[in-house]
C-alpha atoms as a PDB file:
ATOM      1  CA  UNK A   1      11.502   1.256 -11.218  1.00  0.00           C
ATOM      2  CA  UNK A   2      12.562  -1.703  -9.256  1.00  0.00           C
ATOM      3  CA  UNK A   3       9.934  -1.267  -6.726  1.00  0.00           C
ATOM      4  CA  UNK A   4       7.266  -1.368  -9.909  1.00  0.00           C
ATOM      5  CA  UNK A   5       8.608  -4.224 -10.766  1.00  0.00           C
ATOM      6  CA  UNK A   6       8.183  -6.087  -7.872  1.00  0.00           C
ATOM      7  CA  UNK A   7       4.701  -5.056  -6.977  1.00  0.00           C
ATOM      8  CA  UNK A   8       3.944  -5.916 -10.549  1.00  0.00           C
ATOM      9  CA  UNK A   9       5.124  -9.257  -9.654  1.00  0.00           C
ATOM     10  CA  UNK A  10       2.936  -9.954  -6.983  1.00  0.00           C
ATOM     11  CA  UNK A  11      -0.571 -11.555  -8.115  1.00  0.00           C
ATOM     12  CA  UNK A  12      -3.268  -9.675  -8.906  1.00  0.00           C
ATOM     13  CA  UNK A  13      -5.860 -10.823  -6.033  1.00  0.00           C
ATOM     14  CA  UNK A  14      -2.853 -10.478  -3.545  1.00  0.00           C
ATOM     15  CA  UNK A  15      -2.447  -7.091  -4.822  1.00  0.00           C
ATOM     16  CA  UNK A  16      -5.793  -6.298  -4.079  1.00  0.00           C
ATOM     17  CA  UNK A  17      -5.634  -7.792  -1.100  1.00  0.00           C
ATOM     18  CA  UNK A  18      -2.576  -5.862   0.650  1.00  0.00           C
ATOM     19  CA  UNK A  19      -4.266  -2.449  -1.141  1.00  0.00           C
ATOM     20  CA  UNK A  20      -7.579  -3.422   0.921  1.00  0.00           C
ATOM     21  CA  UNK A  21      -5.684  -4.078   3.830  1.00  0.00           C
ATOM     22  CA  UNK A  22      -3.666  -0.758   5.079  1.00  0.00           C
ATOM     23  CA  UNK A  23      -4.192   0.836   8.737  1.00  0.00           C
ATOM     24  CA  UNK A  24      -5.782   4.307   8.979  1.00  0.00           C
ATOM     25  CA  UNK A  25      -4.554   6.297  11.897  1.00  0.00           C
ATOM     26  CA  UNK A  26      -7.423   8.656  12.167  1.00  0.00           C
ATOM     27  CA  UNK A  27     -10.105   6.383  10.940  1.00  0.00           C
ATOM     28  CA  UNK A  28      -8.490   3.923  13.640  1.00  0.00           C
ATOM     29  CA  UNK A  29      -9.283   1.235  11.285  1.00  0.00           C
ATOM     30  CA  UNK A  30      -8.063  -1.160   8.456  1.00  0.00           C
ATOM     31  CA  UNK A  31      -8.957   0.643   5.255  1.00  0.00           C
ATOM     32  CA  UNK A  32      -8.111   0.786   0.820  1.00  0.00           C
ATOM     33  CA  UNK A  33      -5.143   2.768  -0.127  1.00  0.00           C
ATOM     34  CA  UNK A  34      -5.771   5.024  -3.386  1.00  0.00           C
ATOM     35  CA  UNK A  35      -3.508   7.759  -5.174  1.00  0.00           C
ATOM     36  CA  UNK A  36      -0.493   5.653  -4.139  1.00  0.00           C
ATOM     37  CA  UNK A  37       3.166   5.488  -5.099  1.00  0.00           C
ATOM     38  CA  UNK A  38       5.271   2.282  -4.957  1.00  0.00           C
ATOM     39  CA  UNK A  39       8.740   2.695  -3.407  1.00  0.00           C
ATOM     40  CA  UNK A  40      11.894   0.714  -2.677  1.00  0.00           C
ATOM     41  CA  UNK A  41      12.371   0.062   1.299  1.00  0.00           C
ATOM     42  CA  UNK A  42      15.127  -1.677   2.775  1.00  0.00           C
ATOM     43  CA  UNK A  43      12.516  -4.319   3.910  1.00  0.00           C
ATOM     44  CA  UNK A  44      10.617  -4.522   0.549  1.00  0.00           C
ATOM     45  CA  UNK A  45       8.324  -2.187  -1.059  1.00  0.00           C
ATOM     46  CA  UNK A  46       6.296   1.035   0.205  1.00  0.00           C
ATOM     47  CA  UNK A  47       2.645   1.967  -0.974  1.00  0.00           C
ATOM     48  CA  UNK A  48       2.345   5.329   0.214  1.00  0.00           C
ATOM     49  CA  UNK A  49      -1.452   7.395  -0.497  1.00  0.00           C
ATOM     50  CA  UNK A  50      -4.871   8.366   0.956  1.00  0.00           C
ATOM     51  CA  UNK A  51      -7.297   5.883   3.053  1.00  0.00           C
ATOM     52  CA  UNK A  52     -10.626   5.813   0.736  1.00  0.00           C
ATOM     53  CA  UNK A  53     -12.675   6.853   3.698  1.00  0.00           C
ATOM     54  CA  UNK A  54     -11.109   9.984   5.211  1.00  0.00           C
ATOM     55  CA  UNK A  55      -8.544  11.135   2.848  1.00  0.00           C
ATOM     56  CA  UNK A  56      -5.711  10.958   5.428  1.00  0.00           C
ATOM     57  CA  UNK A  57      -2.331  10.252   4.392  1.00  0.00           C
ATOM     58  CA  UNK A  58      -1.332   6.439   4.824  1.00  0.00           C
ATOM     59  CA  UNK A  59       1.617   3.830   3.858  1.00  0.00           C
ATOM     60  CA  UNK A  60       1.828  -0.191   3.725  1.00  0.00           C
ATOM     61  CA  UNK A  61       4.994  -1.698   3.981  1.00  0.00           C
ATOM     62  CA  UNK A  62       5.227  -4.633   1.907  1.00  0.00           C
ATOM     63  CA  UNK A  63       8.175  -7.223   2.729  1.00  0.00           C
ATOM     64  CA  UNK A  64      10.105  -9.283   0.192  1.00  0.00           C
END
C-alpha cells in the first residue's frame, strides 16, 4: 500500500512521464510500461509490466 501511495504522490505528467520512459531489453529501446504493479524497493518504488510494443516483461525503478 505504501508503494501506492507514493506513486500516487508523484504528479500526474511526471507519472506519465517515468511510465513513457522504461527500457525494453528485446525491443533494445526506451518504451510505455502497461499491466504494471507498483512495489516497495529499498531504493523507492518498482513498476513492474509489459513494454507496449513487444509484450516483453519490463520494470522501472523509481527512487525516492
Amino acid at each position: 500500500m505504501d508503494a501506492n501511495k507514493k506513486w500516487l504522490a508523484i504528479p500526474e505528467d511526471i507519472r506519465r512521464k517515468l511510465r513513457k520512459n522504461v527500457f525494453c531489453t528485446n525491443c533494445g529501446d526506451v518504451a510505455e510500461i502497461e499491466q504494471f504493479t507498483i512495489e516497495d524497493h529499498p531504493a523507492g518504488i518498482v513498476l513492474e509490466g509489459k513494454c507496449k510494443v513487444c509484450g516483453n516483461d519490463v520494470s522501472r525503478v523509481i527512487e525516492d
